[in-house]
PDB file of N, CA and C in Angstrom:
ATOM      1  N   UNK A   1     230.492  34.123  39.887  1.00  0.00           N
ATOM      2  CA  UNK A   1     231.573  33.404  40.498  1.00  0.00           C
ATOM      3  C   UNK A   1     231.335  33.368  42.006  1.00  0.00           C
ATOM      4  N   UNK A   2     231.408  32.014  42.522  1.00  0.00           N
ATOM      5  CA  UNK A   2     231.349  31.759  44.123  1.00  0.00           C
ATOM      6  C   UNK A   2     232.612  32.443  44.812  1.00  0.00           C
ATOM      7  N   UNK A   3     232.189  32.438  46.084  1.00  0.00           N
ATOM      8  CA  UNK A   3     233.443  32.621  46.973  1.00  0.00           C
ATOM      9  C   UNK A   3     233.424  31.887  48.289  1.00  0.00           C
ATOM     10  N   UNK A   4     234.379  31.251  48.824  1.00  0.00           N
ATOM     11  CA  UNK A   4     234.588  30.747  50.052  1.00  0.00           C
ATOM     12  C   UNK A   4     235.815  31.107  50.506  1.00  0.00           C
ATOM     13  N   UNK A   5     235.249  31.156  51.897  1.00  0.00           N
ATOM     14  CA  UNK A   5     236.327  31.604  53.073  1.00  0.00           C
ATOM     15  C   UNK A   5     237.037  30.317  53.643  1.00  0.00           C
ATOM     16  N   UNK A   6     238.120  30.028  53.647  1.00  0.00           N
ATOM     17  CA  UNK A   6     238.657  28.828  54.841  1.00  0.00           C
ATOM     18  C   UNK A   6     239.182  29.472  56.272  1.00  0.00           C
ATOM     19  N   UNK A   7     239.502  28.933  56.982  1.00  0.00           N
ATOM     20  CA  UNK A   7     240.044  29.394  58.325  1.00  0.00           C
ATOM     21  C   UNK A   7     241.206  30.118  58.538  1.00  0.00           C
ATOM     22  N   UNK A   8     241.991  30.396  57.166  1.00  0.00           N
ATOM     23  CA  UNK A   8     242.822  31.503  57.549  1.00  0.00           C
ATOM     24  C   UNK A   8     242.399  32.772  57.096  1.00  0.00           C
ATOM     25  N   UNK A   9     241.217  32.617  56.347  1.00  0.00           N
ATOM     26  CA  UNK A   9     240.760  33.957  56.199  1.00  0.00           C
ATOM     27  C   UNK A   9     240.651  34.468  54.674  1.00  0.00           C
ATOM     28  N   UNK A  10     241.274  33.569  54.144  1.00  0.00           N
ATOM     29  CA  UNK A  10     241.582  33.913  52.407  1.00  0.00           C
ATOM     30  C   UNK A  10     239.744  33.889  51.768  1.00  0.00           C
ATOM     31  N   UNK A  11     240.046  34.303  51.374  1.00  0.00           N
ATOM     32  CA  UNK A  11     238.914  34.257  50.699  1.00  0.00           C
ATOM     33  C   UNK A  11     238.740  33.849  48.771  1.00  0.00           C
ATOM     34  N   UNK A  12     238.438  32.558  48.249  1.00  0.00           N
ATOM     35  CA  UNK A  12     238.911  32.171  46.949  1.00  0.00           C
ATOM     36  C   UNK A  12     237.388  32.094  45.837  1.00  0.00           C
ATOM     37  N   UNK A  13     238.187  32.645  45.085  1.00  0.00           N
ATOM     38  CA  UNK A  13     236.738  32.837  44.204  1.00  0.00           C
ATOM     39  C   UNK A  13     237.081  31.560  42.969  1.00  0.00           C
ATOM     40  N   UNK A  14     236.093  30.753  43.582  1.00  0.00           N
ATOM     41  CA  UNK A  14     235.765  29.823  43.070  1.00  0.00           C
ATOM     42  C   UNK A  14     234.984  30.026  41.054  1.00  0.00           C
ATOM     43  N   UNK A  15     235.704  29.233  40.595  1.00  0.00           N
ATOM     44  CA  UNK A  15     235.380  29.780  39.215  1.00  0.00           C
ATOM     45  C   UNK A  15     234.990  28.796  38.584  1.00  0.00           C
ATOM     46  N   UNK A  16     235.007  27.594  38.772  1.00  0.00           N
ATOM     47  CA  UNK A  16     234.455  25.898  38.189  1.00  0.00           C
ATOM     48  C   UNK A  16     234.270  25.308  39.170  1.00  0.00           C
ATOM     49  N   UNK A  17     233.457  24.223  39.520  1.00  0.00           N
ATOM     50  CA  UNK A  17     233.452  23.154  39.801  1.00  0.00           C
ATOM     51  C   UNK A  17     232.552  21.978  38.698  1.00  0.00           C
ATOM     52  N   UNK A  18     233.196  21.087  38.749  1.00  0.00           N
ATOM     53  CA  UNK A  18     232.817  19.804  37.778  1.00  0.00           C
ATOM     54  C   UNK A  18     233.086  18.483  37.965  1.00  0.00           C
ATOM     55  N   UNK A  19     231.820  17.828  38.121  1.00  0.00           N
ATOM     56  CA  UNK A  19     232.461  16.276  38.608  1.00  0.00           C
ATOM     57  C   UNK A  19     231.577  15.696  37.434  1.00  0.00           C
ATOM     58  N   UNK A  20     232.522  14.251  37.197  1.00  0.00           N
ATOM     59  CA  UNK A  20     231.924  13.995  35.695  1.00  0.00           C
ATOM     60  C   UNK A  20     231.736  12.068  36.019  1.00  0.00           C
ATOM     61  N   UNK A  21     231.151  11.422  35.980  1.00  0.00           N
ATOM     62  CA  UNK A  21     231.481   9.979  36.287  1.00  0.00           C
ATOM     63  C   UNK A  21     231.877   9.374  34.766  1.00  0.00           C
ATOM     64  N   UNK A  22     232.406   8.510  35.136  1.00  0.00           N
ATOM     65  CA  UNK A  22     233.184   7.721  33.814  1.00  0.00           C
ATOM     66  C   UNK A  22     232.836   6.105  33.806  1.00  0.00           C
ATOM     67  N   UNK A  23     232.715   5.308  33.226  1.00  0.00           N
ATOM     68  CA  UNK A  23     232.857   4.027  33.202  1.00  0.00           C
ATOM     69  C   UNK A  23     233.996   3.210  32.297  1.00  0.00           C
ATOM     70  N   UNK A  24     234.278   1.719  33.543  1.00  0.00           N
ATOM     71  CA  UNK A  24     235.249   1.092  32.850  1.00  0.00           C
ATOM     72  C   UNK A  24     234.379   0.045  31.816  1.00  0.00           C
ATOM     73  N   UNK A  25     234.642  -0.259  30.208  1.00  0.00           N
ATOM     74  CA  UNK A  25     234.167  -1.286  29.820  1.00  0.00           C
ATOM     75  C   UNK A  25     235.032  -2.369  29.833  1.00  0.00           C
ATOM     76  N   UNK A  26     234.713  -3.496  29.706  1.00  0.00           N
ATOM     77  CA  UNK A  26     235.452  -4.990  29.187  1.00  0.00           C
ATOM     78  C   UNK A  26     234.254  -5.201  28.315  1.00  0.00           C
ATOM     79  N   UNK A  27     234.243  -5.370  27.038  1.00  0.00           N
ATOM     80  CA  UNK A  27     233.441  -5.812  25.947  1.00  0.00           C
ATOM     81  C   UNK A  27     232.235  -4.731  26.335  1.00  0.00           C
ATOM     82  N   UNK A  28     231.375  -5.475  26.976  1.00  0.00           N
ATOM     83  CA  UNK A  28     229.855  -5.483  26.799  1.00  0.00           C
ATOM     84  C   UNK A  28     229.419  -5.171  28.403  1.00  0.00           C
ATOM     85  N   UNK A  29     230.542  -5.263  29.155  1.00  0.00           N
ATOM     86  CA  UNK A  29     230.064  -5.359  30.677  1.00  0.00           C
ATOM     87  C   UNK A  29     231.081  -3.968  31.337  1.00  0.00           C
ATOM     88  N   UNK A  30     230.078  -3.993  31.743  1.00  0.00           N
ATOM     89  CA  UNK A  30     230.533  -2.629  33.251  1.00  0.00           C
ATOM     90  C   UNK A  30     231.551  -3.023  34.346  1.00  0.00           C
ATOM     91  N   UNK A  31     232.705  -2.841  34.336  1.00  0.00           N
ATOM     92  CA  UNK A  31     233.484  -3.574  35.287  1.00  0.00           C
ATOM     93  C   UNK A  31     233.982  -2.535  36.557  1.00  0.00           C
ATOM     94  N   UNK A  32     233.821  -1.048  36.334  1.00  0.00           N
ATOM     95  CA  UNK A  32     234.031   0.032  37.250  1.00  0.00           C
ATOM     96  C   UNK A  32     233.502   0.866  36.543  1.00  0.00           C
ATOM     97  N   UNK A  33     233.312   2.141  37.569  1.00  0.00           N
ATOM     98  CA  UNK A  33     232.894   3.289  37.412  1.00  0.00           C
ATOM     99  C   UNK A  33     233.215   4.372  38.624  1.00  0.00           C
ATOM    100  N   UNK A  34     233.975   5.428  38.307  1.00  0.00           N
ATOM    101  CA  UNK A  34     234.876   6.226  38.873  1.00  0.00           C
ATOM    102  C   UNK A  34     234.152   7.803  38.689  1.00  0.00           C
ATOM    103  N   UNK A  35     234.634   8.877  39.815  1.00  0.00           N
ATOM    104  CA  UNK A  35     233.974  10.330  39.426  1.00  0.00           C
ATOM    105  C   UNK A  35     235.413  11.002  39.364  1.00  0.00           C
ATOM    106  N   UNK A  36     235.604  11.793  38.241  1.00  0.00           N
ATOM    107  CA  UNK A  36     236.358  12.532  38.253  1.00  0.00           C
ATOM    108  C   UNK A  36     236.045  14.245  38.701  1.00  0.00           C
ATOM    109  N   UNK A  37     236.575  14.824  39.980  1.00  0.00           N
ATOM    110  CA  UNK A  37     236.091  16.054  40.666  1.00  0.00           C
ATOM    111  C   UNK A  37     237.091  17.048  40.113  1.00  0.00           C
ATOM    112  N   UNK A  38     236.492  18.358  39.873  1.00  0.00           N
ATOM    113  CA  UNK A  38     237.573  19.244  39.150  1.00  0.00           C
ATOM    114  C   UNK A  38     237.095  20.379  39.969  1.00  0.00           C
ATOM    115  N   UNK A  39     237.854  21.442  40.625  1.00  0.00           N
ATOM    116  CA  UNK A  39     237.628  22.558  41.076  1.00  0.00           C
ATOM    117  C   UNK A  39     238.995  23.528  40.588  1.00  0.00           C
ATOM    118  N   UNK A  40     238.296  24.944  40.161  1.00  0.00           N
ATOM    119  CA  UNK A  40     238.914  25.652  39.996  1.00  0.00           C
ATOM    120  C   UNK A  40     238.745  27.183  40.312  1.00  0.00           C
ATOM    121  N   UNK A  41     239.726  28.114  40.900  1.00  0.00           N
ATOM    122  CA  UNK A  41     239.684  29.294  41.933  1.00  0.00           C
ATOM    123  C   UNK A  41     240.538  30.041  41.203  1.00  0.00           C
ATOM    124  N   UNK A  42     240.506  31.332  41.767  1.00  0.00           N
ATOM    125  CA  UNK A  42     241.056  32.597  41.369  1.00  0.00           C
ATOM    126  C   UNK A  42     241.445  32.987  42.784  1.00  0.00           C
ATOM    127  N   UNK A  43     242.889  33.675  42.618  1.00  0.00           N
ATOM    128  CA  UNK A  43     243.626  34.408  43.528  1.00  0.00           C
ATOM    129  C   UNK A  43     243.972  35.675  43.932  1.00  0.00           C
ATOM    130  N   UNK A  44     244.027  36.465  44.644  1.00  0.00           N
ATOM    131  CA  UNK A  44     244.099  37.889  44.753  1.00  0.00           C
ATOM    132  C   UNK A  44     245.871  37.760  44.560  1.00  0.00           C
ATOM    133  N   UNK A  45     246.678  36.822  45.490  1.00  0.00           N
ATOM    134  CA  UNK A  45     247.863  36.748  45.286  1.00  0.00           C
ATOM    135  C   UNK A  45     248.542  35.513  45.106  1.00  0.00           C
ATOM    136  N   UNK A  46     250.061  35.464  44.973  1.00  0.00           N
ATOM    137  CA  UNK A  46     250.689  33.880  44.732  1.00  0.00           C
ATOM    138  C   UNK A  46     250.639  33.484  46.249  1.00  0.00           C
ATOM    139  N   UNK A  47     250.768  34.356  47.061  1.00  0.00           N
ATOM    140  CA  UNK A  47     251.006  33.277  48.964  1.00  0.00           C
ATOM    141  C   UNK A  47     249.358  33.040  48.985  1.00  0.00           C
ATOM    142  N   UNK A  48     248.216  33.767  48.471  1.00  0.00           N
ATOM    143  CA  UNK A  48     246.986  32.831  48.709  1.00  0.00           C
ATOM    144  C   UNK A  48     246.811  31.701  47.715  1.00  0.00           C
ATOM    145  N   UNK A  49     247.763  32.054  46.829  1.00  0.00           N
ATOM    146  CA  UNK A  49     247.197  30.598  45.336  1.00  0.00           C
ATOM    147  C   UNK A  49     248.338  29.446  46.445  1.00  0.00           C
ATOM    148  N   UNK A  50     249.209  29.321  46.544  1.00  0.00           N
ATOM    149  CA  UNK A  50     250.161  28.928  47.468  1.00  0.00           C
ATOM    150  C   UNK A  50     249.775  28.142  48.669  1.00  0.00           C
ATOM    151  N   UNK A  51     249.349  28.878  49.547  1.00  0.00           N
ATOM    152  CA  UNK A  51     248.548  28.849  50.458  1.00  0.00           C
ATOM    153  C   UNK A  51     247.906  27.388  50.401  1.00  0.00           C
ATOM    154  N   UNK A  52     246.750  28.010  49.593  1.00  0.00           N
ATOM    155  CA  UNK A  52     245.215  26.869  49.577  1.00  0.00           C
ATOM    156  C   UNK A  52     245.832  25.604  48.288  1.00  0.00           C
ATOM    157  N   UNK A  53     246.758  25.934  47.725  1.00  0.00           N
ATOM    158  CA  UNK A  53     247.539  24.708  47.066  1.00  0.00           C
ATOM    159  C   UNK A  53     247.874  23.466  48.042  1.00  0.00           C
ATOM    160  N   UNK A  54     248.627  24.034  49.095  1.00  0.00           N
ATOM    161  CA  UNK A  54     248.801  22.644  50.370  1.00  0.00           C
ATOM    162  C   UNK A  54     247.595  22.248  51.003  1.00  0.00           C
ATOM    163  N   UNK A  55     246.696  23.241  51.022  1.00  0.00           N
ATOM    164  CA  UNK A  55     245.538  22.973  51.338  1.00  0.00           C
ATOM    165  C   UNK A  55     244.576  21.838  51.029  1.00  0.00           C
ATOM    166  N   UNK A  56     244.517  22.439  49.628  1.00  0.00           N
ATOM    167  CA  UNK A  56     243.884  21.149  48.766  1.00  0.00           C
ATOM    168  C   UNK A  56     244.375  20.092  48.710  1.00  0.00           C
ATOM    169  N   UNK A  57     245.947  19.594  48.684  1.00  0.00           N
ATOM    170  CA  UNK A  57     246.486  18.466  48.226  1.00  0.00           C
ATOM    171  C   UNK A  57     246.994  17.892  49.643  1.00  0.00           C
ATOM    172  N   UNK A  58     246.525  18.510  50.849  1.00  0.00           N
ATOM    173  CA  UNK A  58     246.522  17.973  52.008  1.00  0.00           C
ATOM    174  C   UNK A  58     245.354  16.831  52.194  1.00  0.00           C
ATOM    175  N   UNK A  59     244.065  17.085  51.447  1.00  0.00           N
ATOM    176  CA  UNK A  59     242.446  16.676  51.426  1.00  0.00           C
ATOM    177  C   UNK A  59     242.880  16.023  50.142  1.00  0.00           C
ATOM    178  N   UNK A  60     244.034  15.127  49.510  1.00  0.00           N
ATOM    179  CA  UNK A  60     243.590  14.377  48.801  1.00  0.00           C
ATOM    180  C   UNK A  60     243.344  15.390  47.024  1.00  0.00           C
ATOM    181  N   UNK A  61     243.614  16.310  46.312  1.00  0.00           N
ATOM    182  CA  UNK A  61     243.206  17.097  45.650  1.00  0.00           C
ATOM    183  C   UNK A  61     244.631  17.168  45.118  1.00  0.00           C
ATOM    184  N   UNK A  62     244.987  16.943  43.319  1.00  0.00           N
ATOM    185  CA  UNK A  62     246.203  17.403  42.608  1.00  0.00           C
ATOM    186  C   UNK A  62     245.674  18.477  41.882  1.00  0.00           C
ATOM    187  N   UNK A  63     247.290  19.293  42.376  1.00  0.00           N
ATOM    188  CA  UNK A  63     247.377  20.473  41.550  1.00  0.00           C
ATOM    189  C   UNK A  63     247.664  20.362  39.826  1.00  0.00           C
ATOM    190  N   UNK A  64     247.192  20.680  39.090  1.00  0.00           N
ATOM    191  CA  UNK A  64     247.270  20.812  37.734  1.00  0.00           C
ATOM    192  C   UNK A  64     248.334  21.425  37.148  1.00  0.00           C
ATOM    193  N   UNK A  65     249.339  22.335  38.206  1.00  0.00           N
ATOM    194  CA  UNK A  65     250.130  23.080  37.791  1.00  0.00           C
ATOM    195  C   UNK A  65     250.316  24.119  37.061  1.00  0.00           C
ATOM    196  N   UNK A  66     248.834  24.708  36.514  1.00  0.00           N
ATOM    197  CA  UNK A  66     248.769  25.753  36.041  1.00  0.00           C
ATOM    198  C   UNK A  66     248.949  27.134  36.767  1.00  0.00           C
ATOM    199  N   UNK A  67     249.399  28.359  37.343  1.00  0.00           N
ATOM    200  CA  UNK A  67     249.370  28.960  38.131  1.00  0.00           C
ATOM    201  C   UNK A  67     248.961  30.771  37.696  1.00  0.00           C
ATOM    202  N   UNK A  68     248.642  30.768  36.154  1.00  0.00           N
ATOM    203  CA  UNK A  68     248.317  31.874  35.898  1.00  0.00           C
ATOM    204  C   UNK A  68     247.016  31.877  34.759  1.00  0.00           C
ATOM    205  N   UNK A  69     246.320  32.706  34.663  1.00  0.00           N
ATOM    206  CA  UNK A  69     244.857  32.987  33.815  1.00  0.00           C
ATOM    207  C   UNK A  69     244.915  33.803  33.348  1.00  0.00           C
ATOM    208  N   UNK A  70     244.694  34.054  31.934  1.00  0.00           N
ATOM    209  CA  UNK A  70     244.288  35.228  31.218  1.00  0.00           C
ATOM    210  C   UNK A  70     242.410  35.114  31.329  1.00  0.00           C
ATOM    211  N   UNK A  71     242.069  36.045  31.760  1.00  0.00           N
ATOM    212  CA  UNK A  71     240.538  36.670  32.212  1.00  0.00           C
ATOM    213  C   UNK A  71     239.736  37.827  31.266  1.00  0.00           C
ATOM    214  N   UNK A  72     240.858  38.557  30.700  1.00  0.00           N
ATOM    215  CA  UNK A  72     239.921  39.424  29.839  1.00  0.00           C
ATOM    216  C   UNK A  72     241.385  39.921  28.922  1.00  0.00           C
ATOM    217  N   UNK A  73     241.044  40.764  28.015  1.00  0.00           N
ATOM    218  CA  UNK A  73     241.801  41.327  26.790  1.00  0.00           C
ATOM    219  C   UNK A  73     242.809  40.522  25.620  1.00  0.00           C
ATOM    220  N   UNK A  74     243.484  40.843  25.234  1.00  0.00           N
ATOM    221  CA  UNK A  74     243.665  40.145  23.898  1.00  0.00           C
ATOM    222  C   UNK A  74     245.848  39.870  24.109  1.00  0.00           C
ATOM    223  N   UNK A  75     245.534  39.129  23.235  1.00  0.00           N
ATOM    224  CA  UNK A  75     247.049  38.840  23.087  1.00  0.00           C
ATOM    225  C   UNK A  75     248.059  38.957  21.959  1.00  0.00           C
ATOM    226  N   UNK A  76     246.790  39.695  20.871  1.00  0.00           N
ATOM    227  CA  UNK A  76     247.045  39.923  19.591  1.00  0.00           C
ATOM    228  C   UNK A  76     248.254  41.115  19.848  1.00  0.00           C
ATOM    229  N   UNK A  77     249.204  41.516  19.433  1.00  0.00           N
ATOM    230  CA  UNK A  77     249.920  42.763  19.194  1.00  0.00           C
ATOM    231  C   UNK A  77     249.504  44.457  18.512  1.00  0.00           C
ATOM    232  N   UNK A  78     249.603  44.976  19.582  1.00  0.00           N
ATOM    233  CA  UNK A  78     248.878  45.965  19.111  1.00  0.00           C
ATOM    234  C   UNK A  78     247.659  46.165  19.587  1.00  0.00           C
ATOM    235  N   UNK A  79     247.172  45.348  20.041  1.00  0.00           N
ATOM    236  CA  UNK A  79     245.821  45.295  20.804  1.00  0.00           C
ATOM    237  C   UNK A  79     245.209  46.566  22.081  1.00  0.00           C
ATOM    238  N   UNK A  80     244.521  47.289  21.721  1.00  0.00           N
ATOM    239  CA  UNK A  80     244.312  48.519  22.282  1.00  0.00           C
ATOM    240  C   UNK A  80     243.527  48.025  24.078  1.00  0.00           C
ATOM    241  N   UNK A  81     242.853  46.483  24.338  1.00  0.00           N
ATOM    242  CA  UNK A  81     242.665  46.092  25.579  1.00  0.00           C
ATOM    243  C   UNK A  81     244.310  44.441  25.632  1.00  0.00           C
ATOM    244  N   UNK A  82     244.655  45.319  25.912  1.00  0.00           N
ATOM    245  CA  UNK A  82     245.947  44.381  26.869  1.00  0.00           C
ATOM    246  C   UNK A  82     245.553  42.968  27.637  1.00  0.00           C
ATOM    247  N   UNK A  83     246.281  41.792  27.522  1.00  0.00           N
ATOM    248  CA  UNK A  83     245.823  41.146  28.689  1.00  0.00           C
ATOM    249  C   UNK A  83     245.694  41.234  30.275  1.00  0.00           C
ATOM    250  N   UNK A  84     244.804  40.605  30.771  1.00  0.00           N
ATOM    251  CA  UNK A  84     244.884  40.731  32.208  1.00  0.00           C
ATOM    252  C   UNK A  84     244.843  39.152  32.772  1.00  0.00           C
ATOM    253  N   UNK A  85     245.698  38.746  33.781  1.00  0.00           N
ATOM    254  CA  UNK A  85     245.889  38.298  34.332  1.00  0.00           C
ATOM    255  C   UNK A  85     245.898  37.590  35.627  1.00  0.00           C
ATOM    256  N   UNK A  86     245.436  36.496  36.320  1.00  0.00           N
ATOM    257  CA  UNK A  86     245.008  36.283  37.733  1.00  0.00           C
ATOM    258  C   UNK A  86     245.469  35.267  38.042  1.00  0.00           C
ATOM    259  N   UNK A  87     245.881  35.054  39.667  1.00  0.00           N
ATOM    260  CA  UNK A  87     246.248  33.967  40.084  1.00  0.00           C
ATOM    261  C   UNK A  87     245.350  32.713  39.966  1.00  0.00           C
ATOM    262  N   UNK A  88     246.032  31.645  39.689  1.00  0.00           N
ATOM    263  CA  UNK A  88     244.921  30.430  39.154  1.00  0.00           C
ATOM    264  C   UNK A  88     245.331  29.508  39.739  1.00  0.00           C
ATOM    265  N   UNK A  89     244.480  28.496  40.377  1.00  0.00           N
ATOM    266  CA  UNK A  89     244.734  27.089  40.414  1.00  0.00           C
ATOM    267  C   UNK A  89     243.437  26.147  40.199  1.00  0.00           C
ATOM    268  N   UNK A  90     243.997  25.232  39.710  1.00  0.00           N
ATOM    269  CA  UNK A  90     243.364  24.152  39.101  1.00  0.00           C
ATOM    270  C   UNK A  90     243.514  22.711  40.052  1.00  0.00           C
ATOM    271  N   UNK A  91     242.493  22.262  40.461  1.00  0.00           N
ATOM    272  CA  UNK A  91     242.568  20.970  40.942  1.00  0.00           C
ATOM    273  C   UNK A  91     241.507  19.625  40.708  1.00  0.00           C
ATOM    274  N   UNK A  92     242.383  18.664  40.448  1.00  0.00           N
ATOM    275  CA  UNK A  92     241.318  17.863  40.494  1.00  0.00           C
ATOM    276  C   UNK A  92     241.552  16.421  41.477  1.00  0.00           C
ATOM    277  N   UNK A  93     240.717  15.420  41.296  1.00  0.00           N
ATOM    278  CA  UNK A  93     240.576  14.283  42.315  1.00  0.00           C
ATOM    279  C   UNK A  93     239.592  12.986  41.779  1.00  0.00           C
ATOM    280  N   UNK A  94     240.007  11.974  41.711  1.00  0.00           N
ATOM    281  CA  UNK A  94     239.656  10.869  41.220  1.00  0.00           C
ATOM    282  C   UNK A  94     239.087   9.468  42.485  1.00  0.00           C
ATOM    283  N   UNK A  95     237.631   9.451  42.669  1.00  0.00           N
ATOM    284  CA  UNK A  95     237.084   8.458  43.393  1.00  0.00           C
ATOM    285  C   UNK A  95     236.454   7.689  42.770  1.00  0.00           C
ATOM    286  N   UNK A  96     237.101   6.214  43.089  1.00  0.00           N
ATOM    287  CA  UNK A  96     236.663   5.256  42.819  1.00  0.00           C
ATOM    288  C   UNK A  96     235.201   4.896  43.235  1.00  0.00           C
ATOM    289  N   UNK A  97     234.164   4.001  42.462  1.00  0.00           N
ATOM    290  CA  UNK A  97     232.605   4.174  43.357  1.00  0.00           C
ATOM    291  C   UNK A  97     232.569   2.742  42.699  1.00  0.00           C
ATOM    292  N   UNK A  98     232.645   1.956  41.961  1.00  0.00           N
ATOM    293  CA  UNK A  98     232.534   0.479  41.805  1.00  0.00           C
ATOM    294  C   UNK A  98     233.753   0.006  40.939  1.00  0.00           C
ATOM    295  N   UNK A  99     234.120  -1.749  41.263  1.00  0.00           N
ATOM    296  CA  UNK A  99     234.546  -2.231  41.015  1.00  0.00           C
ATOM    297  C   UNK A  99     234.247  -3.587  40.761  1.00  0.00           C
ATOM    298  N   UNK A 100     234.249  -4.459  39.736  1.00  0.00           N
ATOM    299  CA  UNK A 100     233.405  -5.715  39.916  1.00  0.00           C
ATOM    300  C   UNK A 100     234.673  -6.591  39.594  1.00  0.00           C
ATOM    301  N   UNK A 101     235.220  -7.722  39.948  1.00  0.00           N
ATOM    302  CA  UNK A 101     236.032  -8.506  39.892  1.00  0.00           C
ATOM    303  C   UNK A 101     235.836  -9.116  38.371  1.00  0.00           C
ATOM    304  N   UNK A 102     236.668  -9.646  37.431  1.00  0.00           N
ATOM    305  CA  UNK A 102     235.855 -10.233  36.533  1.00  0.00           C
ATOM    306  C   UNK A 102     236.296 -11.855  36.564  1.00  0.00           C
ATOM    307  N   UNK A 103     234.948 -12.480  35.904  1.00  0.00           N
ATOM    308  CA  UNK A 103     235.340 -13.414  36.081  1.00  0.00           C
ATOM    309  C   UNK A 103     236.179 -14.335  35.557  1.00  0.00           C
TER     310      UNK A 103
END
């Protein structure tokens, strides 16, 4: 897992990144084609998941609204490793890269 620092100092452990391109069809022809960008981080706390939330969606970036992760142990009952838990956010971002008018 990556980590980056921003300028207040947080430090976010980066846990995905994924950009995927997509295309628009009409029949037989290519009429757009778009990248969908996905990044996703881990939090030490909610004021740093918080934090880098305005952050991101200041730069254009929606929050997914997810705000918690199960990371390791079980959820079964009775389960002798317990879940554990981490601050999460999920973001992604949609750029357009062609468009062809049709005719």
């Amino acid at each position: 897992m990556l980590s980056r620092q921003n300028g207040d100092g947080y430090v976010k452990r980066i846990k995905m990144k994924d950009n995927t391109t997509k295309f628009i069809w009409d029949g037989d022809n290519c009429v757009g084609k778009y990248t969908e960008l996905i990044e996703q981080y881990h939090y030490d706390s909610e004021e740093e998941k918080m934090e880098h939330k305005i952050e991101m969606e200041l730069n254009g970036w929606n929050d997914s609204g997810q705000v918690m992760e199960m990371i390791s142990g079980s959820l079964m009952p009775g389960a002798k490793n317990p879940p554990v838990h981490v601050w999460f956010g999920s973001y992604y971002k949609t750029i357009k890269i062609l468009e062809r008018e049709r005719m």
